[in-house]
C-alpha atoms as a PDB file:
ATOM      1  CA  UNK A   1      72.988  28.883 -11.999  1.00  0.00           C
ATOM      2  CA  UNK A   2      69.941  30.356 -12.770  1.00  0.00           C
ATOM      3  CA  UNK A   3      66.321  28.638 -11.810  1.00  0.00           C
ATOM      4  CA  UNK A   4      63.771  28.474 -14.407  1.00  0.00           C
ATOM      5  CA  UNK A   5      60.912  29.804 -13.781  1.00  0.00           C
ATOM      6  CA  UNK A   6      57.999  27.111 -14.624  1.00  0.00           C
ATOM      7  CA  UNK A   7      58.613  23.155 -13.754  1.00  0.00           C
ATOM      8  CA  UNK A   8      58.248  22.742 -17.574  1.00  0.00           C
ATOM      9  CA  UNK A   9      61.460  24.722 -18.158  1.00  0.00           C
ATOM     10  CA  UNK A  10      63.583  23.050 -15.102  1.00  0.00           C
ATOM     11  CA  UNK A  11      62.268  19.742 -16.695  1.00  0.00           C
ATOM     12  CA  UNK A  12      63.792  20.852 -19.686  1.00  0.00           C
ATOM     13  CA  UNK A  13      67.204  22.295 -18.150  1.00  0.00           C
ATOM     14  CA  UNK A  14      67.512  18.789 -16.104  1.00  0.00           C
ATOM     15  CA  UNK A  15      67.486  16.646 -19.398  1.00  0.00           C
ATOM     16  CA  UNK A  16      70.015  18.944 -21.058  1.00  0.00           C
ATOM     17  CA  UNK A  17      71.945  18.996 -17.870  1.00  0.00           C
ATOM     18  CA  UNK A  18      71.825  15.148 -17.598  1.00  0.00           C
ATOM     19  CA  UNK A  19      73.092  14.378 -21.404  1.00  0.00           C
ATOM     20  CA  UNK A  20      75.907  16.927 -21.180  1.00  0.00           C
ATOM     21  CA  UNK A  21      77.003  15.547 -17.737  1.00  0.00           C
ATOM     22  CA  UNK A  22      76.636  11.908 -19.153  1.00  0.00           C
ATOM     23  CA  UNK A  23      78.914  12.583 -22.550  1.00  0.00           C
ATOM     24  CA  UNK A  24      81.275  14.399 -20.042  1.00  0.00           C
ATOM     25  CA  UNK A  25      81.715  11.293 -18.180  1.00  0.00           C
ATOM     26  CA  UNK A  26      81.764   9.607 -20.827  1.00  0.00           C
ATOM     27  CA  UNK A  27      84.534  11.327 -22.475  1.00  0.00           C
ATOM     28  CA  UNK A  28      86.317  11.440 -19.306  1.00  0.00           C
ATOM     29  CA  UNK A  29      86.738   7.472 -19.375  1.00  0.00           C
ATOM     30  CA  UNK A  30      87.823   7.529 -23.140  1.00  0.00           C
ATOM     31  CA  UNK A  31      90.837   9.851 -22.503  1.00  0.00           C
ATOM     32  CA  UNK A  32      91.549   7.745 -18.871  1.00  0.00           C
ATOM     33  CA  UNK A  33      91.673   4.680 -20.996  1.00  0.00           C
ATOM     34  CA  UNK A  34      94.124   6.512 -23.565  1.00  0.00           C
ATOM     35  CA  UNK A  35      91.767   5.752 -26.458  1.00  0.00           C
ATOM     36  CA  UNK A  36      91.559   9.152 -29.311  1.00  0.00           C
ATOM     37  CA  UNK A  37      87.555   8.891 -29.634  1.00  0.00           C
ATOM     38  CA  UNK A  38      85.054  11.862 -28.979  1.00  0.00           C
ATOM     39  CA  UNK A  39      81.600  11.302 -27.635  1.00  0.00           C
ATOM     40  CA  UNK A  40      78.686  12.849 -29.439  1.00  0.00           C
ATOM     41  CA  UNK A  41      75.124  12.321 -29.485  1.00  0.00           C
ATOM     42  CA  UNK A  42      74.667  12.253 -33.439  1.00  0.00           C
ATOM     43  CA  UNK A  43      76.451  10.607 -36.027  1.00  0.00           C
ATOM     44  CA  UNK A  44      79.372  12.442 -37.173  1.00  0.00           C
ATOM     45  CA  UNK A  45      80.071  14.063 -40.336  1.00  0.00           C
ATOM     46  CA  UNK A  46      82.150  12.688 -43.474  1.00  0.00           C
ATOM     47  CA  UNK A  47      85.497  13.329 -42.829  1.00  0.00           C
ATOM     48  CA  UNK A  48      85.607  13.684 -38.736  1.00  0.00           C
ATOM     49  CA  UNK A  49      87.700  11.038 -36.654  1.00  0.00           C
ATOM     50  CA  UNK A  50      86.395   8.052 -34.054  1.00  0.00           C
ATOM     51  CA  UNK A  51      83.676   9.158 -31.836  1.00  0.00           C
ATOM     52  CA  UNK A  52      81.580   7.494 -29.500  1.00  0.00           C
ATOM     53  CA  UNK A  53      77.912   7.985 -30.627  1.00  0.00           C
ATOM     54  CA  UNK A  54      75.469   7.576 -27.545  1.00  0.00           C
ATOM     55  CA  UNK A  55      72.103   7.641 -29.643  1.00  0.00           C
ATOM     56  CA  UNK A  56      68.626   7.903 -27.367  1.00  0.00           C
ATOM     57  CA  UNK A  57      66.409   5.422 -29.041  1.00  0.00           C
ATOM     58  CA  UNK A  58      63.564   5.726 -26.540  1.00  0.00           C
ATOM     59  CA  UNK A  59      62.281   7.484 -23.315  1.00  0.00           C
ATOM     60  CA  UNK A  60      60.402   5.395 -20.752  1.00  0.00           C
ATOM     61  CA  UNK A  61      58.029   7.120 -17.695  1.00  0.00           C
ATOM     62  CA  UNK A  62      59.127   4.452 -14.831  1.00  0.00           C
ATOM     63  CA  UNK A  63      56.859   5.614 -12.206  1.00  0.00           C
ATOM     64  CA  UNK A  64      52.938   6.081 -12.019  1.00  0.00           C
ATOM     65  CA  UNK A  65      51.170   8.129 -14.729  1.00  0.00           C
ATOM     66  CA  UNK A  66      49.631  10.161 -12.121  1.00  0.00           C
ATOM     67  CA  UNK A  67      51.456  13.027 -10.051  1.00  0.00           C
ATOM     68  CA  UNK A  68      50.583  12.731  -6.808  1.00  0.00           C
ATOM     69  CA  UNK A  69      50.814  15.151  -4.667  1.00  0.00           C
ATOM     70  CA  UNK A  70      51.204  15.682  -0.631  1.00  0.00           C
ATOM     71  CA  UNK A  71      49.720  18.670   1.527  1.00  0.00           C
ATOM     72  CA  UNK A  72      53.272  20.700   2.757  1.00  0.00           C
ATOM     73  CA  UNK A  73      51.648  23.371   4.728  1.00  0.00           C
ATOM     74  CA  UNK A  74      49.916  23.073   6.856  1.00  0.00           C
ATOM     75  CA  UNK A  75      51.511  20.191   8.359  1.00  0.00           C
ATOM     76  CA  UNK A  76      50.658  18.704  11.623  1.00  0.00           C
ATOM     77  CA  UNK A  77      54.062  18.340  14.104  1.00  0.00           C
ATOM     78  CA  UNK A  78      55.168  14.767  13.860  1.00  0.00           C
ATOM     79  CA  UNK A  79      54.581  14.515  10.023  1.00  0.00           C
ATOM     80  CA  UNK A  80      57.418  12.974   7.966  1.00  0.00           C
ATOM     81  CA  UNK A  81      57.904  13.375   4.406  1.00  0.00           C
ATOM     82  CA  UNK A  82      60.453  11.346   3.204  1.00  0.00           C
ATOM     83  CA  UNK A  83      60.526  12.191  -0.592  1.00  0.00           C
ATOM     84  CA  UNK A  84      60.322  16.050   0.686  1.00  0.00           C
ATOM     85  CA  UNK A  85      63.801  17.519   0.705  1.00  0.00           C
ATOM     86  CA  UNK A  86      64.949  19.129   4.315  1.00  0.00           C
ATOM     87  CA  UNK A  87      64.697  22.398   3.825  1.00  0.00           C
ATOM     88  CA  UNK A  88      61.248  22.500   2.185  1.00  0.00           C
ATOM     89  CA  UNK A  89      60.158  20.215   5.659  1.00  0.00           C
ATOM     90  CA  UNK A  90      61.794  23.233   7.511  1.00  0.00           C
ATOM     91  CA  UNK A  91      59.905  25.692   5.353  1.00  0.00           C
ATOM     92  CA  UNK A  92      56.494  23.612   6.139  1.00  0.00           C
ATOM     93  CA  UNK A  93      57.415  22.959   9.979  1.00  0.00           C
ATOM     94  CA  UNK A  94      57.802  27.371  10.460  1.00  0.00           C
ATOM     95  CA  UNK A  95      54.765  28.345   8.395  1.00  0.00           C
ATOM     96  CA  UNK A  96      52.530  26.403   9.983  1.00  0.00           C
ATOM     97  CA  UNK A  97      53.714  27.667  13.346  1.00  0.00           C
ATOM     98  CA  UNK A  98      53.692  30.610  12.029  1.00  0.00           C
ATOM     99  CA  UNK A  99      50.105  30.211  11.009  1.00  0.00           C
ATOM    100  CA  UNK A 100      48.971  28.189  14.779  1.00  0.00           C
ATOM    101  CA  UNK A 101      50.676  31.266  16.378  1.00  0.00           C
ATOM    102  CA  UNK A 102      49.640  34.518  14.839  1.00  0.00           C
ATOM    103  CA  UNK A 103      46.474  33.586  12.933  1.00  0.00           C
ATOM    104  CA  UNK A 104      42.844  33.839  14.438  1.00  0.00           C
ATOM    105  CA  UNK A 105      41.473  30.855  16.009  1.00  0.00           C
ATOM    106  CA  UNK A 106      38.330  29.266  14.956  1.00  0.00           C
ATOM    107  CA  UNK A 107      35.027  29.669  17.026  1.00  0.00           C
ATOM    108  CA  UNK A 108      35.158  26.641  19.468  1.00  0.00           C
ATOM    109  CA  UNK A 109      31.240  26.117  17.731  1.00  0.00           C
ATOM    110  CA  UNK A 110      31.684  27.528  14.047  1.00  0.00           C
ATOM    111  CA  UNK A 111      31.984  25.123  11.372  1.00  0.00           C
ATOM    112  CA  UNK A 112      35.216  23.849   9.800  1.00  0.00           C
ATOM    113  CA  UNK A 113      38.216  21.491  11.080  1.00  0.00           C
ATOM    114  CA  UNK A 114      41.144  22.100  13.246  1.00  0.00           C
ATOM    115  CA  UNK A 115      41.821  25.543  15.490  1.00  0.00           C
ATOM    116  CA  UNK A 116      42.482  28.376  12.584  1.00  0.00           C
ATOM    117  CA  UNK A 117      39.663  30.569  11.510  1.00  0.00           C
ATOM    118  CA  UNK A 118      38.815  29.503   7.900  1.00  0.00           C
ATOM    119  CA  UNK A 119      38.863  33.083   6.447  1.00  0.00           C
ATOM    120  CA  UNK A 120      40.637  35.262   8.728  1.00  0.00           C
ATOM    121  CA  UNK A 121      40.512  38.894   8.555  1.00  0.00           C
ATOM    122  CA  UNK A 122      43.736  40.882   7.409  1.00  0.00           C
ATOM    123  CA  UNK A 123      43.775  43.888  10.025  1.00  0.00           C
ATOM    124  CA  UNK A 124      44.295  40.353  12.122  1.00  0.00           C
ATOM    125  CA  UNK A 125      47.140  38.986  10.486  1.00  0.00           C
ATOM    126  CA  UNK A 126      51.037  40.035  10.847  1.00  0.00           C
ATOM    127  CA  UNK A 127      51.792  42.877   8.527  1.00  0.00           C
ATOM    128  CA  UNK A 128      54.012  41.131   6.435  1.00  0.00           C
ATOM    129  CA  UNK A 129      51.392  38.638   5.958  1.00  0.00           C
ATOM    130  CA  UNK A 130      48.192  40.853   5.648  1.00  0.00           C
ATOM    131  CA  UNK A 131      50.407  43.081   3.016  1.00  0.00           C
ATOM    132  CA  UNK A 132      50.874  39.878   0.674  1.00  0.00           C
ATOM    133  CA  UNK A 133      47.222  39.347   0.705  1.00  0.00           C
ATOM    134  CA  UNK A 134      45.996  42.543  -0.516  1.00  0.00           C
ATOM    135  CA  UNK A 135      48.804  42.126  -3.591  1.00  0.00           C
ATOM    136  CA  UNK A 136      46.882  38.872  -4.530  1.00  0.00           C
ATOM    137  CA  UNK A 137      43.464  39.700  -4.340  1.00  0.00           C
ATOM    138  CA  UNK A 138      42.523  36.058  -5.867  1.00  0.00           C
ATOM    139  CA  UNK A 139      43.032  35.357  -2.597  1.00  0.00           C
ATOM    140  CA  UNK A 140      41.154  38.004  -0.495  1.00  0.00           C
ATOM    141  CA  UNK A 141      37.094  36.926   0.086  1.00  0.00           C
ATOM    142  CA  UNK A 142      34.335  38.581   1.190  1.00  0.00           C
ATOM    143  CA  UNK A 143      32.279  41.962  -0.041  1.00  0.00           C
ATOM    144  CA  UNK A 144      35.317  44.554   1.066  1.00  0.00           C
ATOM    145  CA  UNK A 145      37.806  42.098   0.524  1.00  0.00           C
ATOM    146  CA  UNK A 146      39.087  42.645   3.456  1.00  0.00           C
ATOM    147  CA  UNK A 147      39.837  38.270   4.909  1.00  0.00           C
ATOM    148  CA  UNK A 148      41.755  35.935   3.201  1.00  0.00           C
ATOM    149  CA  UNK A 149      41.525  32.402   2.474  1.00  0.00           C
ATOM    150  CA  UNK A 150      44.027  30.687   4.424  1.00  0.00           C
ATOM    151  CA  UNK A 151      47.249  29.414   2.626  1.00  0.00           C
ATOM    152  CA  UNK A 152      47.343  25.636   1.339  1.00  0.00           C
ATOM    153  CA  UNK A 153      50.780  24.713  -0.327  1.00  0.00           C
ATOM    154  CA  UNK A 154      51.361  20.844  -1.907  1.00  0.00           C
ATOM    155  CA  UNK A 155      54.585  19.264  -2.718  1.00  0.00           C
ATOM    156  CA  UNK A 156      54.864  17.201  -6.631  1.00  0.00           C
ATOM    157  CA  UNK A 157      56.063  14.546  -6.086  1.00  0.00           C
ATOM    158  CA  UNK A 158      58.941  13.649  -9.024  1.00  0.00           C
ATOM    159  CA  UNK A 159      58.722  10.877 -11.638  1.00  0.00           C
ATOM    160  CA  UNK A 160      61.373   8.567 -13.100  1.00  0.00           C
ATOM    161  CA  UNK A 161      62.374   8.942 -16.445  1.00  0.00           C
ATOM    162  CA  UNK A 162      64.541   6.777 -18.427  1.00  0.00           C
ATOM    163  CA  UNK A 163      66.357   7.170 -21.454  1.00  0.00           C
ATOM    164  CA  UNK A 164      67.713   3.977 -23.211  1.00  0.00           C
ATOM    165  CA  UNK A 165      70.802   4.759 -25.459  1.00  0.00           C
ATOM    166  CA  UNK A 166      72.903   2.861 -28.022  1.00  0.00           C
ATOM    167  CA  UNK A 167      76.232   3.261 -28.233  1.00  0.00           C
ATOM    168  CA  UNK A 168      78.401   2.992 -31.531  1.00  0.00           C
ATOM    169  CA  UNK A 169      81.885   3.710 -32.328  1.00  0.00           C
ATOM    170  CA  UNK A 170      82.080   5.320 -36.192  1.00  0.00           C
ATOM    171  CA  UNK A 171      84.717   6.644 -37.882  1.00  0.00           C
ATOM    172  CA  UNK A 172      84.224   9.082 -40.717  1.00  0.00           C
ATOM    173  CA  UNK A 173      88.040   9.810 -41.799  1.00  0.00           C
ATOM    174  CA  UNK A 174      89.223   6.258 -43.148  1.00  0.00           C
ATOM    175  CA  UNK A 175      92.422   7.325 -41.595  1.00  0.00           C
ATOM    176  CA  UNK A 176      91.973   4.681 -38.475  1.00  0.00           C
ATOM    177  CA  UNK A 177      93.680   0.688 -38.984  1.00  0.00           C
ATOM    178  CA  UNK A 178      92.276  -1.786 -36.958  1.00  0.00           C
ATOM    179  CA  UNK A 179      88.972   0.027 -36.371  1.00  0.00           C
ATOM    180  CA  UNK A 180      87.138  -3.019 -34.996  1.00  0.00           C
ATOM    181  CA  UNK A 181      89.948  -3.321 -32.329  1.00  0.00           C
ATOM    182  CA  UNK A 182      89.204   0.562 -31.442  1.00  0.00           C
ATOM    183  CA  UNK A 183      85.328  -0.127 -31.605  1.00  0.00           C
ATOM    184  CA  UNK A 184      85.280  -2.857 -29.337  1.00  0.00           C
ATOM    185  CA  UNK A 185      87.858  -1.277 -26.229  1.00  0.00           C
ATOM    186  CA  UNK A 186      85.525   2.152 -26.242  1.00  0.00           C
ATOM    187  CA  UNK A 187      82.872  -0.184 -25.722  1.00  0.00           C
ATOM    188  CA  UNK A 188      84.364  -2.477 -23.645  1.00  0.00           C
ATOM    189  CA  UNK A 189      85.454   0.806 -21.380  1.00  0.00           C
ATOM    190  CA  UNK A 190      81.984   2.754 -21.526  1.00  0.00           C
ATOM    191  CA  UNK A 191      80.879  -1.043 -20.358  1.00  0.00           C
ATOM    192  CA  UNK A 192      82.781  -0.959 -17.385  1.00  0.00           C
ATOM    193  CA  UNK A 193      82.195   2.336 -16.265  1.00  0.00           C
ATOM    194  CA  UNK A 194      78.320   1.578 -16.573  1.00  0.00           C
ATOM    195  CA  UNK A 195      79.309  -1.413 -13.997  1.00  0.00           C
ATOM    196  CA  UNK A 196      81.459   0.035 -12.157  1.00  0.00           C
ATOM    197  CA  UNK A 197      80.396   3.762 -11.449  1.00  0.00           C
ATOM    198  CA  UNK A 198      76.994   3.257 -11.527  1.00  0.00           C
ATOM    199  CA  UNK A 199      76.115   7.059 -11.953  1.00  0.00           C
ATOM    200  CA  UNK A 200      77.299  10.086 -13.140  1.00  0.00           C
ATOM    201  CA  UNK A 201      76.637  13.493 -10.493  1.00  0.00           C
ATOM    202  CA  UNK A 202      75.398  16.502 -12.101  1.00  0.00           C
ATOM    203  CA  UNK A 203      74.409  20.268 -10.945  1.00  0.00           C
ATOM    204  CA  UNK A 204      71.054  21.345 -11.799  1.00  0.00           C
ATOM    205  CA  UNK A 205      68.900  24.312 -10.752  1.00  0.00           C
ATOM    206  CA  UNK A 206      66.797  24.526  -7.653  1.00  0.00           C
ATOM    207  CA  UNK A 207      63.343  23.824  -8.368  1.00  0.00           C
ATOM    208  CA  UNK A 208      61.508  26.450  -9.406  1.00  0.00           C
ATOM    209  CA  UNK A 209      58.761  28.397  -7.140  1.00  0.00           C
ATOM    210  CA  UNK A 210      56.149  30.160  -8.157  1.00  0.00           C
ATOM    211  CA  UNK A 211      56.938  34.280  -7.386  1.00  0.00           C
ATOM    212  CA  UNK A 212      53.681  34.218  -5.488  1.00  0.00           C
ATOM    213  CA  UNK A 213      54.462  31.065  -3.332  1.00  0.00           C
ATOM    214  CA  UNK A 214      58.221  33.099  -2.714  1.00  0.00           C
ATOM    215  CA  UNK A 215      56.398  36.292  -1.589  1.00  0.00           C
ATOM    216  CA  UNK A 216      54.226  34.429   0.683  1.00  0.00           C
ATOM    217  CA  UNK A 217      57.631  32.322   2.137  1.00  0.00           C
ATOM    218  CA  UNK A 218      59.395  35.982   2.340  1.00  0.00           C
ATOM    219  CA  UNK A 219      56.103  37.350   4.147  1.00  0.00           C
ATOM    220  CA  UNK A 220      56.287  34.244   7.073  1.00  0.00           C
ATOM    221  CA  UNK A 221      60.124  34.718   7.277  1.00  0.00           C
ATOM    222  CA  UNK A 222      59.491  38.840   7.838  1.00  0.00           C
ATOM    223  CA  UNK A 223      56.800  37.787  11.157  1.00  0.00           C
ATOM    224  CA  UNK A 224      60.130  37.060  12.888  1.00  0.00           C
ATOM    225  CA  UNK A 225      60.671  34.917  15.885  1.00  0.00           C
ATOM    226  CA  UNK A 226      61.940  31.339  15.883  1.00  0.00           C
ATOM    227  CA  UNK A 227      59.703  30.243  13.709  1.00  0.00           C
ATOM    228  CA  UNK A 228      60.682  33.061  10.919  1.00  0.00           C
ATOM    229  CA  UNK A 229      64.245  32.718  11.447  1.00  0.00           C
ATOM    230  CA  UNK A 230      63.546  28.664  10.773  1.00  0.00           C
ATOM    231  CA  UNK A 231      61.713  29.452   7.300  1.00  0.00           C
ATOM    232  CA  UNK A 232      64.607  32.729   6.410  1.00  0.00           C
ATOM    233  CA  UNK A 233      67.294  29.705   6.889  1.00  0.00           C
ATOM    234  CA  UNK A 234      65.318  27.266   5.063  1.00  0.00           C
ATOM    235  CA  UNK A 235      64.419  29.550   2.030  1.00  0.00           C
ATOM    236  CA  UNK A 236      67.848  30.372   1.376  1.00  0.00           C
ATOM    237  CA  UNK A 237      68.805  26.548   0.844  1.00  0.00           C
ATOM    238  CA  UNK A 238      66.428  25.587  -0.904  1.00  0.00           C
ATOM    239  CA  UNK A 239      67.179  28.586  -3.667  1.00  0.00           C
ATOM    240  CA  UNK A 240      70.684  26.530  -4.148  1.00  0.00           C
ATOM    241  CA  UNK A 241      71.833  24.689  -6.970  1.00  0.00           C
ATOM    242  CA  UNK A 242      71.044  20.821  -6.951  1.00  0.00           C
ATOM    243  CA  UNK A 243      73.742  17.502  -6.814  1.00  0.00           C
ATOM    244  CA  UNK A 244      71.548  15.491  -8.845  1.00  0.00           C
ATOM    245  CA  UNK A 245      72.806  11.669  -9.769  1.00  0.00           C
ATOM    246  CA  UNK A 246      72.053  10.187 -12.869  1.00  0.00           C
ATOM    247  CA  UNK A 247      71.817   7.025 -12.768  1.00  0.00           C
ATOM    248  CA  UNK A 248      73.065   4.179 -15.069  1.00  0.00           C
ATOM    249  CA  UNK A 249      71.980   0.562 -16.016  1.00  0.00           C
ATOM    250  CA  UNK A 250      72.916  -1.574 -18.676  1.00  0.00           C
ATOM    251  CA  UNK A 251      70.008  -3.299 -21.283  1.00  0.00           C
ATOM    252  CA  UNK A 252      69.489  -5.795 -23.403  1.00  0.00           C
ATOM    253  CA  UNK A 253      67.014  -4.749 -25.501  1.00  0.00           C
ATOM    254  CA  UNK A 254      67.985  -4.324 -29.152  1.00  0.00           C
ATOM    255  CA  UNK A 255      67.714  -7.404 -31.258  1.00  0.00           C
ATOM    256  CA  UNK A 256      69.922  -8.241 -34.255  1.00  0.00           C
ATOM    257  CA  UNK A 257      67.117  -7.219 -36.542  1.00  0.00           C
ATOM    258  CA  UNK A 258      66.460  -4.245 -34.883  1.00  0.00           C
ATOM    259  CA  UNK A 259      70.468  -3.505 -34.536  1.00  0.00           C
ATOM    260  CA  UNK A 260      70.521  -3.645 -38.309  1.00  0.00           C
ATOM    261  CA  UNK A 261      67.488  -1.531 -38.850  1.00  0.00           C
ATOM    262  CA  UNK A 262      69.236   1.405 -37.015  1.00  0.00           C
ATOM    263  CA  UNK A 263      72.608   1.072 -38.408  1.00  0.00           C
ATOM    264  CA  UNK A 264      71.094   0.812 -42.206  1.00  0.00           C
ATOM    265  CA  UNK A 265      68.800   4.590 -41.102  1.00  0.00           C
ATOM    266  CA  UNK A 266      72.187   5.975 -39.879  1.00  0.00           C
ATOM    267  CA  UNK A 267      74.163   4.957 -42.923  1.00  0.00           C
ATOM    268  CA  UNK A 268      76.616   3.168 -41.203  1.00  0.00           C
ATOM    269  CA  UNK A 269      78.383  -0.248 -41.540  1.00  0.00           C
ATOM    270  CA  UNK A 270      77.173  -3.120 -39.395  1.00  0.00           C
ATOM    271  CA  UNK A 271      79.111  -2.947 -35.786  1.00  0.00           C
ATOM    272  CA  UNK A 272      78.568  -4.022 -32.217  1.00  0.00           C
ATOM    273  CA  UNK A 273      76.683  -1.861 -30.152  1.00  0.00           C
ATOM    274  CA  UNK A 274      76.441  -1.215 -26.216  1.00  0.00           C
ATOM    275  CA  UNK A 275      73.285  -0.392 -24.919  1.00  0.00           C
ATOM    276  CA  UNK A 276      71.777   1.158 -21.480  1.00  0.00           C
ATOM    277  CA  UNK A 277      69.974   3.553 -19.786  1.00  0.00           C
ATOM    278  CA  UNK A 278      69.948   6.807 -17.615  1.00  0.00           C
ATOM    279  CA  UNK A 279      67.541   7.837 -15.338  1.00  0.00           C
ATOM    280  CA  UNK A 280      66.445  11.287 -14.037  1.00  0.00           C
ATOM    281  CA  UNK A 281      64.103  12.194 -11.333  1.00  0.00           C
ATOM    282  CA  UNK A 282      62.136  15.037 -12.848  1.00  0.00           C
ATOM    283  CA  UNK A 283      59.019  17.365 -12.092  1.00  0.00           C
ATOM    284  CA  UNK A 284      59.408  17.546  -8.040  1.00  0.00           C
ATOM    285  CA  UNK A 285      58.596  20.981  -6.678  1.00  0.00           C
ATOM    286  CA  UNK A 286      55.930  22.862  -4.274  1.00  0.00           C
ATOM    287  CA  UNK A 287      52.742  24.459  -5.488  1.00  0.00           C
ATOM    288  CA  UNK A 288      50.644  27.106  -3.890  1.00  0.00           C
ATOM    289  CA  UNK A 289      46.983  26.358  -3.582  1.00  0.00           C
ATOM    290  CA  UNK A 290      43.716  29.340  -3.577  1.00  0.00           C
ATOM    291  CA  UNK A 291      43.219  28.103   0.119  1.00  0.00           C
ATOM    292  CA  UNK A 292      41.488  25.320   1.543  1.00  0.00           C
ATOM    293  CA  UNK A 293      39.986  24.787   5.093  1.00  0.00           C
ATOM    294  CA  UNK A 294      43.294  22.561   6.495  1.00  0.00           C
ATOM    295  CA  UNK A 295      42.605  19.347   8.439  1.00  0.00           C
ATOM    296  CA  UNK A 296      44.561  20.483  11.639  1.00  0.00           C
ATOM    297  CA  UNK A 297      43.526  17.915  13.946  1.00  0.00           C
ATOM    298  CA  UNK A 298      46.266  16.800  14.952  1.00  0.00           C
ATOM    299  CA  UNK A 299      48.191  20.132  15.689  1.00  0.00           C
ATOM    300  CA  UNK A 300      47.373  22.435  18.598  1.00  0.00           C
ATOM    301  CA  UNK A 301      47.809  25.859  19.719  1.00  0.00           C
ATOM    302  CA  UNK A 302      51.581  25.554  21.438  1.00  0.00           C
ATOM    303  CA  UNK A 303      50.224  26.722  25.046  1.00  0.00           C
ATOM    304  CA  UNK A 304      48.035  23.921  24.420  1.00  0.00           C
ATOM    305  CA  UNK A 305      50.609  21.616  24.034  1.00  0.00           C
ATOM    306  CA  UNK A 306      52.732  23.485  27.142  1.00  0.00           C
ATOM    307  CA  UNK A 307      49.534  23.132  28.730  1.00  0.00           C
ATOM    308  CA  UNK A 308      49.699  19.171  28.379  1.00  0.00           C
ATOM    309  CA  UNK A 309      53.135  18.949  29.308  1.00  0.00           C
ATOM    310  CA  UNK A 310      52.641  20.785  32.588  1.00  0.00           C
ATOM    311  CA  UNK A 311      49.845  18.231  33.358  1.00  0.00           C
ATOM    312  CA  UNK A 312      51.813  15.350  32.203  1.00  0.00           C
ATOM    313  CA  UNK A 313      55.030  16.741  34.560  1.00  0.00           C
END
């Protein structure tokens, strides 16, 4: 599958994603419970047989307004990210050694925060590394150009989104007897698996990353050593396609009146409707800052930390 290239566009692929997946499963239960109805999103035309129309009536943001937003690398050696997947932690974990082992220290008296040197100087730098720099010169300083602000990347944190849906069963042909019978087992079934399944699994893209944040990632993996074998290992899983579960919940929100209000827009007869919700966790991905001086306090140079093992042994 391929990855979109902005977080608008996976946003975008996601929702599709999640409404195919969810009329799928939907579907999927009709035929298991032997009932003849399709599932569509939109009312069908004159003339078509029984479907199950799952209408979105309205989209709710679940979570906080804001986006917030956690520093990824550099990250000091015991730090735990929960909502960060695995691999990106891997990714974080190897660049930042990556960074505490082959980029200039700091002057133990020159301003700034933690051991790196805020602006180190490329013919410094791994060639891999130095080579990336002087492809993005918005990140080069200094007269000649020739130091670079050191690399700051942040993980987005995802938001909840959930989309209420009402479900109707119309029929279009006049072929079908009984039609309230029909109306109320699809109903009664898409009910059940609501209760009973809870959510539906879907494949989505990776999340998107920038192509300068991937060149940078490719340029860490290319230093080599554990540390570049770590982020090579990493950097391929986290290019892979996404097991995403949508999740369900039923709702009780539509009132007679406003039942009747949306059968009279649709033009159809008044019928009982089901109605509940998906949710999707959207907008989650890393992003790759100009450079920042890094709070490193809490991470050393490793033959520092050797050094304080060998004292504490």
């Amino acid at each position: 599958m391929t990855a979109p290239v902005s977080p608008y566009g996976h946003v975008s692929r996601t929702m599709g994603i999640g409404r195919e997946g969810v009329h799928r499963w939907a579907a999927d239960a009709m035929g298991q419970a032997g009932l003849d109805v399709a599932v569509s999103g939109e009312v069908p035309a004159e003339g078509e047989s029984p479907t199950l129309v799952m209408l979105p009536y309205q989209v709710v943001m679940e979570s906080k307004a804001a986006v917030p937003r956690v520093a990824l690398v550099p990250t000091s050696k015991d730090a735990e990210r929960e909502s960060v997947p695995a691999p990106w932690m891997q990714i974080a974990r190897g660049m930042t050694g990556v960074l505490l082992e082959h980029f200039p220290e700091r002057g133990r008296r020159s301003p700034g925060l933690g051991p790196l040197h805020p602006a180190p100087k490329l013919d410094l730098l791994p060639k891999p590394i130095a080579a990336w720099y002087r492809e993005h010169d918005r990140f080069l300083i200094g007269k000649e150009r020739s130091a670079g602000r050191l690399p700051s990347v942040m993980w987005r944190h995802p938001f909840s989104l959930a989309i209420r849906f009402a479900a109707f069963v119309v029929d279009r042909s006049g072929s079908v007897g009984a039609m309230d019978l029909l109306r109320l087992q699809a109903l009664g079934v898409l009910a059940a698996g609501i209760r009973m399944e809870r959510y539906v699994q879907v494949t989505v893209p990776a999340v998107p990353v920038d192509p300068e944040l991937a060149g940078l990632i490719e340029a860490f993996a290319a230093v080599g050593g554990d540390e570049g074998d770590q982020i090579a290992s990493a950097w391929k899983a986290v290019r892979r396609d996404i097991e995403l579960a949508v999740g369900l919940t039923p709702h009780h929100e539509l009132t007679d009146d406003d039942l009747a209000r949306v059968v009279h827009t649709l033009g159809i007869p008044m019928q009982a409707a089901l109605v509940f919700s998906i949710r999707l966790s959207l907008g989650a991905g890393p992003e790759l800052g100009e450079g920042a001086l890094p709070h490193l306090a809490s991470v050393t140079k490793k033959e520092e930390v050797d050094d304080e093992e060998g004292e504490d042994g």
